[in-house]
C-alpha atoms as a PDB file:
ATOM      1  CA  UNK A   1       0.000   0.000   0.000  1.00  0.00           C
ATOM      2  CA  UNK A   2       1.428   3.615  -1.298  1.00  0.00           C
ATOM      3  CA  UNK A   3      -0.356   6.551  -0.123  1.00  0.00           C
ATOM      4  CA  UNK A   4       0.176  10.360  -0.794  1.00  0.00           C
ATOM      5  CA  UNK A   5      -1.906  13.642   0.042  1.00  0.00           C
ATOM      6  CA  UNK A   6      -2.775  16.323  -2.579  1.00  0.00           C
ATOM      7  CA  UNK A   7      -3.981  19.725  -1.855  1.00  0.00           C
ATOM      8  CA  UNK A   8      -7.960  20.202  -3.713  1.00  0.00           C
ATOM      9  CA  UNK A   9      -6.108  23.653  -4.309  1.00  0.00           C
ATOM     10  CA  UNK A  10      -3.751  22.272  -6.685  1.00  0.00           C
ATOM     11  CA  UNK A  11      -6.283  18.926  -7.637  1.00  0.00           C
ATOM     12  CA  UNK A  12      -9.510  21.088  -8.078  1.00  0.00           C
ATOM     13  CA  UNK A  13     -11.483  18.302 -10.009  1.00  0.00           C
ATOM     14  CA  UNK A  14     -11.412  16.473  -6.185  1.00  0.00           C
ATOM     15  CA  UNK A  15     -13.598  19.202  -4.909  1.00  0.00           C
ATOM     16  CA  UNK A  16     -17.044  17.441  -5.852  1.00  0.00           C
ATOM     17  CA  UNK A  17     -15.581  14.196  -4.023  1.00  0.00           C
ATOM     18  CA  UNK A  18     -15.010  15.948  -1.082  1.00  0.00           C
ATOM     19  CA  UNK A  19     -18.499  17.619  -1.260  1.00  0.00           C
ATOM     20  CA  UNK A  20     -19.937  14.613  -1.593  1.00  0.00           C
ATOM     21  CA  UNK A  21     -18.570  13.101   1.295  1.00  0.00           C
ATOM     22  CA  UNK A  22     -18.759  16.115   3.553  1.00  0.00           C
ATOM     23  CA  UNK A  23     -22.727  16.385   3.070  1.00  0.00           C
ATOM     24  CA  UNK A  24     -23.217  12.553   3.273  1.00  0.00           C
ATOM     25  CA  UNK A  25     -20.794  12.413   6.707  1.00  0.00           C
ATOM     26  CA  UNK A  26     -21.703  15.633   8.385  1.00  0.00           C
ATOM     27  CA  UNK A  27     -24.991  17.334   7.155  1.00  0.00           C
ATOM     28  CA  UNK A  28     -28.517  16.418   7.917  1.00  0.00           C
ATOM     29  CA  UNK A  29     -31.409  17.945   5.411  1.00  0.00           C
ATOM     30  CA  UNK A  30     -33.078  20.007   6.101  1.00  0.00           C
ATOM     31  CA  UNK A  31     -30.322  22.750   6.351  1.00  0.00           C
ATOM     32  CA  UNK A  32     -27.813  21.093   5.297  1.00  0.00           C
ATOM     33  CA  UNK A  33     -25.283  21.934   2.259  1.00  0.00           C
ATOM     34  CA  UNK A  34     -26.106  20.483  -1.097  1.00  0.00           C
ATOM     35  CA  UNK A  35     -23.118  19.059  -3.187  1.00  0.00           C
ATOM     36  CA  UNK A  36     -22.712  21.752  -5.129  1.00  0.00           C
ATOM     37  CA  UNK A  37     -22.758  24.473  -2.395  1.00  0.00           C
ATOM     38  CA  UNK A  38     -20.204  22.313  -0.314  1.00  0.00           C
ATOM     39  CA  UNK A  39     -17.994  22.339  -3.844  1.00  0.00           C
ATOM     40  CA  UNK A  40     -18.155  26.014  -4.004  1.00  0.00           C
ATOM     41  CA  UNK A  41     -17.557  26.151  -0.434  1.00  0.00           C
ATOM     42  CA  UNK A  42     -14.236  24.009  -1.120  1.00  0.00           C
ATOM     43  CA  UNK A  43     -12.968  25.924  -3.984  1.00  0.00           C
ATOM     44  CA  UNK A  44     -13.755  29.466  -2.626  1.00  0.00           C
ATOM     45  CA  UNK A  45     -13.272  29.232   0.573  1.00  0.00           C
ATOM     46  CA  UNK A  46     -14.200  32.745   2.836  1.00  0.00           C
ATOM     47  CA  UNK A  47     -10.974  34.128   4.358  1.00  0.00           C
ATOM     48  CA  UNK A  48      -8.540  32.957   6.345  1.00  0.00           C
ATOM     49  CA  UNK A  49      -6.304  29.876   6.396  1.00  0.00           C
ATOM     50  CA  UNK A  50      -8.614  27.263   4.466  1.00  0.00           C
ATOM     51  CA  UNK A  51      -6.836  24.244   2.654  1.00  0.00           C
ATOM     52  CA  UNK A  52      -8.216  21.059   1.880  1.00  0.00           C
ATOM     53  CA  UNK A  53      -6.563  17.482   1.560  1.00  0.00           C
ATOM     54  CA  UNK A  54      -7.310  14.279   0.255  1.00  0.00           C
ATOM     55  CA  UNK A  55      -5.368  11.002   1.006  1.00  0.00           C
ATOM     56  CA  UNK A  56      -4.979   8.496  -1.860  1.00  0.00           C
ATOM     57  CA  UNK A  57      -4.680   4.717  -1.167  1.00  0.00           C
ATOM     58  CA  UNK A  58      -2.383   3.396  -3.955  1.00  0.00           C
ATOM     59  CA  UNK A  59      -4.488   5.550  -6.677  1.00  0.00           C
ATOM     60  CA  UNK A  60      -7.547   5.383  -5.039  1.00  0.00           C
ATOM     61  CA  UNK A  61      -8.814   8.966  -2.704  1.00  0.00           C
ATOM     62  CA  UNK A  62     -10.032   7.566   0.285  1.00  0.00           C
ATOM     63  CA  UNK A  63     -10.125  10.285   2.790  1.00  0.00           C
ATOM     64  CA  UNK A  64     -10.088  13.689   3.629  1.00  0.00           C
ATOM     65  CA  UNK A  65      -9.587  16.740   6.210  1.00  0.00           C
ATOM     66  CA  UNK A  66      -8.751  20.848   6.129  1.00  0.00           C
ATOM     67  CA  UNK A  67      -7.763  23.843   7.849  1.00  0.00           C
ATOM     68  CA  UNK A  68     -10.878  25.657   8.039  1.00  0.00           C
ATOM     69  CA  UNK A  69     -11.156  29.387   9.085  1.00  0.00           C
ATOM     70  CA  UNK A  70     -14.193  28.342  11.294  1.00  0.00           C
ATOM     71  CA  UNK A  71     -16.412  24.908  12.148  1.00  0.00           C
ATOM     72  CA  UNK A  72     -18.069  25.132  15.447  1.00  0.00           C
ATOM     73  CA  UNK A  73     -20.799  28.325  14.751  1.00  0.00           C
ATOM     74  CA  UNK A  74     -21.282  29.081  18.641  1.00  0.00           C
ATOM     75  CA  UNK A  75     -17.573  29.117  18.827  1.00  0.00           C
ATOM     76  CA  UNK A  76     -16.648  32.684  15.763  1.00  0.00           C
ATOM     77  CA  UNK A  77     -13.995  33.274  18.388  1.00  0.00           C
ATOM     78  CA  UNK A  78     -11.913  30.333  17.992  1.00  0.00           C
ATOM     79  CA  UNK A  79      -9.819  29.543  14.698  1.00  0.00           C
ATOM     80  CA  UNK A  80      -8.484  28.168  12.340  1.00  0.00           C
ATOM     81  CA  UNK A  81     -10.225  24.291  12.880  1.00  0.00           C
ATOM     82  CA  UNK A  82      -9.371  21.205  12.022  1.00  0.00           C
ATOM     83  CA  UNK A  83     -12.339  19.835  10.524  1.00  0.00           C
ATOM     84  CA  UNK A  84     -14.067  17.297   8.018  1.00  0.00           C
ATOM     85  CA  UNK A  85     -12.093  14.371   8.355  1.00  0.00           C
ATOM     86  CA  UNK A  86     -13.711  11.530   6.761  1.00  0.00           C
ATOM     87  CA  UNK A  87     -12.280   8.389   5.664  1.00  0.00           C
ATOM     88  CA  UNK A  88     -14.097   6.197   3.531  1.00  0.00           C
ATOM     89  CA  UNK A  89     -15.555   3.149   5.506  1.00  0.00           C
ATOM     90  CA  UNK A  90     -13.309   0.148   3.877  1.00  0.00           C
ATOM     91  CA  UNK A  91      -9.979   1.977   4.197  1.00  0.00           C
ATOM     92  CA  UNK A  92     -10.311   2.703   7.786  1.00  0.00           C
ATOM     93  CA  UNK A  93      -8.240   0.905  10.990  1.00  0.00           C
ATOM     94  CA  UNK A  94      -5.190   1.739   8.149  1.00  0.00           C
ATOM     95  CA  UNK A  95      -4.057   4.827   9.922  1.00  0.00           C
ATOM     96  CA  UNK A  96      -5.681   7.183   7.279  1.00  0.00           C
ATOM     97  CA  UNK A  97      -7.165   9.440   9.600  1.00  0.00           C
ATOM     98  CA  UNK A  98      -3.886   9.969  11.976  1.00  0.00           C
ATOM     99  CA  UNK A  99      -1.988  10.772   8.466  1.00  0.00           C
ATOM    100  CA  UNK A 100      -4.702  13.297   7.621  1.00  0.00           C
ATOM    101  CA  UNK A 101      -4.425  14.990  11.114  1.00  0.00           C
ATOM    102  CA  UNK A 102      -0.959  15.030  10.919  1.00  0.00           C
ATOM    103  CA  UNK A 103      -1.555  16.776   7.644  1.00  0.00           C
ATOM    104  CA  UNK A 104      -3.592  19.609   8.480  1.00  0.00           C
ATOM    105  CA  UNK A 105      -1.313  20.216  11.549  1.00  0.00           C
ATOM    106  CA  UNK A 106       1.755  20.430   9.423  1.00  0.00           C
ATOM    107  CA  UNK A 107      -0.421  22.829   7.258  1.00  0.00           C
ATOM    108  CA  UNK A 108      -1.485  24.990  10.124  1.00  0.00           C
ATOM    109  CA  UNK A 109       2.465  25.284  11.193  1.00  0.00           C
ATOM    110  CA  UNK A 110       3.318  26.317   7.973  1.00  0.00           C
ATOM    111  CA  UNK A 111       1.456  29.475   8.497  1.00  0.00           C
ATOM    112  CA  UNK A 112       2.068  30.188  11.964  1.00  0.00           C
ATOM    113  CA  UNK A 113      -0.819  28.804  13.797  1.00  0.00           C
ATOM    114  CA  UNK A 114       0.086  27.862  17.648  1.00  0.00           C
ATOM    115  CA  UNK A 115      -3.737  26.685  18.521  1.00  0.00           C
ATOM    116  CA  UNK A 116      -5.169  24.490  16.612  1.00  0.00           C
ATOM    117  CA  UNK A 117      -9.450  23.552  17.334  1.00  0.00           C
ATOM    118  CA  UNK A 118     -11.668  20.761  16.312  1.00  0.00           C
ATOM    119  CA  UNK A 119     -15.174  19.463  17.584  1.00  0.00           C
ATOM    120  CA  UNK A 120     -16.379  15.886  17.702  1.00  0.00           C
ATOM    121  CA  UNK A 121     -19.247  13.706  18.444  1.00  0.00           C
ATOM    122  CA  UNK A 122     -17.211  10.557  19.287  1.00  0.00           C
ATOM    123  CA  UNK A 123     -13.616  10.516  17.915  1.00  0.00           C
ATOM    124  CA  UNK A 124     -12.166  12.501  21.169  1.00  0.00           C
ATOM    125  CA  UNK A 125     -10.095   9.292  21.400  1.00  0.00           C
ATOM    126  CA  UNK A 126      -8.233   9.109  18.548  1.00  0.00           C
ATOM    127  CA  UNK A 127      -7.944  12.611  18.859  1.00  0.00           C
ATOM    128  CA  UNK A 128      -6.336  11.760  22.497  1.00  0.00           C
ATOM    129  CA  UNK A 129      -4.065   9.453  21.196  1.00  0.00           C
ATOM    130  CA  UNK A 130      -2.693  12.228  18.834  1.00  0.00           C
ATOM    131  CA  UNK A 131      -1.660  14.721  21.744  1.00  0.00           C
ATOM    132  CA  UNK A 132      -4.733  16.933  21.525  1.00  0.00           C
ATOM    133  CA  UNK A 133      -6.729  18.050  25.035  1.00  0.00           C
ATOM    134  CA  UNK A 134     -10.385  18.265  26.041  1.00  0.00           C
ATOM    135  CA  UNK A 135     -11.383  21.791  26.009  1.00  0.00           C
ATOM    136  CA  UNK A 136     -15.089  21.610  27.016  1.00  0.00           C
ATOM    137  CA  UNK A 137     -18.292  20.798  26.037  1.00  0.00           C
ATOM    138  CA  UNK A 138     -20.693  22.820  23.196  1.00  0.00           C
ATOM    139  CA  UNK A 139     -23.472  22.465  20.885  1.00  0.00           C
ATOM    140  CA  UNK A 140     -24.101  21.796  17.569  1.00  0.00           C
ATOM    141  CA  UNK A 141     -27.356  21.210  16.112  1.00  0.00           C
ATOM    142  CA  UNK A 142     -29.155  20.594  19.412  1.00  0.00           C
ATOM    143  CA  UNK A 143     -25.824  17.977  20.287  1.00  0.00           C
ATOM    144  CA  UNK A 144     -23.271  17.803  22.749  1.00  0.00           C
ATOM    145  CA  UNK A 145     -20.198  17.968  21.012  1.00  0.00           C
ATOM    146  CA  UNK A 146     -16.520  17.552  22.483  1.00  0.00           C
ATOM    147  CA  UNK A 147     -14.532  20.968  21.750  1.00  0.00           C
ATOM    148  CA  UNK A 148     -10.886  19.950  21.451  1.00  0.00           C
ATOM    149  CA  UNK A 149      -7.272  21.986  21.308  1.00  0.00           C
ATOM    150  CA  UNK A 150      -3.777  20.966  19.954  1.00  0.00           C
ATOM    151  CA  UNK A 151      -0.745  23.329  20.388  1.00  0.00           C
ATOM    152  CA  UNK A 152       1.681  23.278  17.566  1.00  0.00           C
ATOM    153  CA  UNK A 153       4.530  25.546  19.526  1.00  0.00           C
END
């Protein structure tokens, strides 16, 4: 098994994929993104540091996660976010998602980020595992959601 990460930046056509799996993984209708907002969402991001990745299996893109200006709306004053980190059901227990992670932290570095944020429903373990800390309890959608912090100093 090879696998490498590519920017959407650089790989635009992988934008839709991404939508795709960001709506199916994360977005309940009503109120939810449709594909094609998500895509537009992905390719234009608003401002700030915004970068998405995908992780190919051999050829095959089989996950994804970015650097997102913002994620958790009660939370505007809190940024940039980890967020979206999906990994398609058959390629997971592979160590996908810790690559991914390691990814976007590597990309937040880059640009001088020293607090990194991301929310969950029930990953705060793996999360755990890869150095990051409780930070406290919010909501989302009418659900409890674990708010979590990494420092990259």
């Amino acid at each position: 098994m090879s696998t490498r990460i590519a920017a959407v930046s650089e790989q635009p056509e992988l934008a839709s994929l991404v939508a795709r799996w960001r709506v199916q993984a994360f977005f309940t209708p009503p109120g939810g993104y449709t594909v094609d907002e998500m895509t537009a969402l992905i390719l234009k991001p608003p401002g700030g540091p915004n970068k998405t990745f995908v992780l190919f299996d051999d050829d095959r893109p089989v996950g994804t996660a970015g650097l997102m200006r913002g994620d958790l709306e009660s939370r505007p004053d809190l940024t940039p976010w980890l967020g979206g980190l999906y990994v398609e059901p058959a390629f997971r227990s592979r160590g996908h998602a810790t690559t991914l992670v390691r990814q976007v932290e590597d990309a937040a570095r880059a640009v001088s980020v020293s607090v990194l944020w991301l929310y969950t429903l029930s990953a705060d373990g793996l999360y755990l595992r890869l150095g990051w800390q409780h930070a406290g309890l919010e909501q989302e959608d009418g659900r409890d959601v674990m708010l979590m912090r990494r420092d990259l100093t």
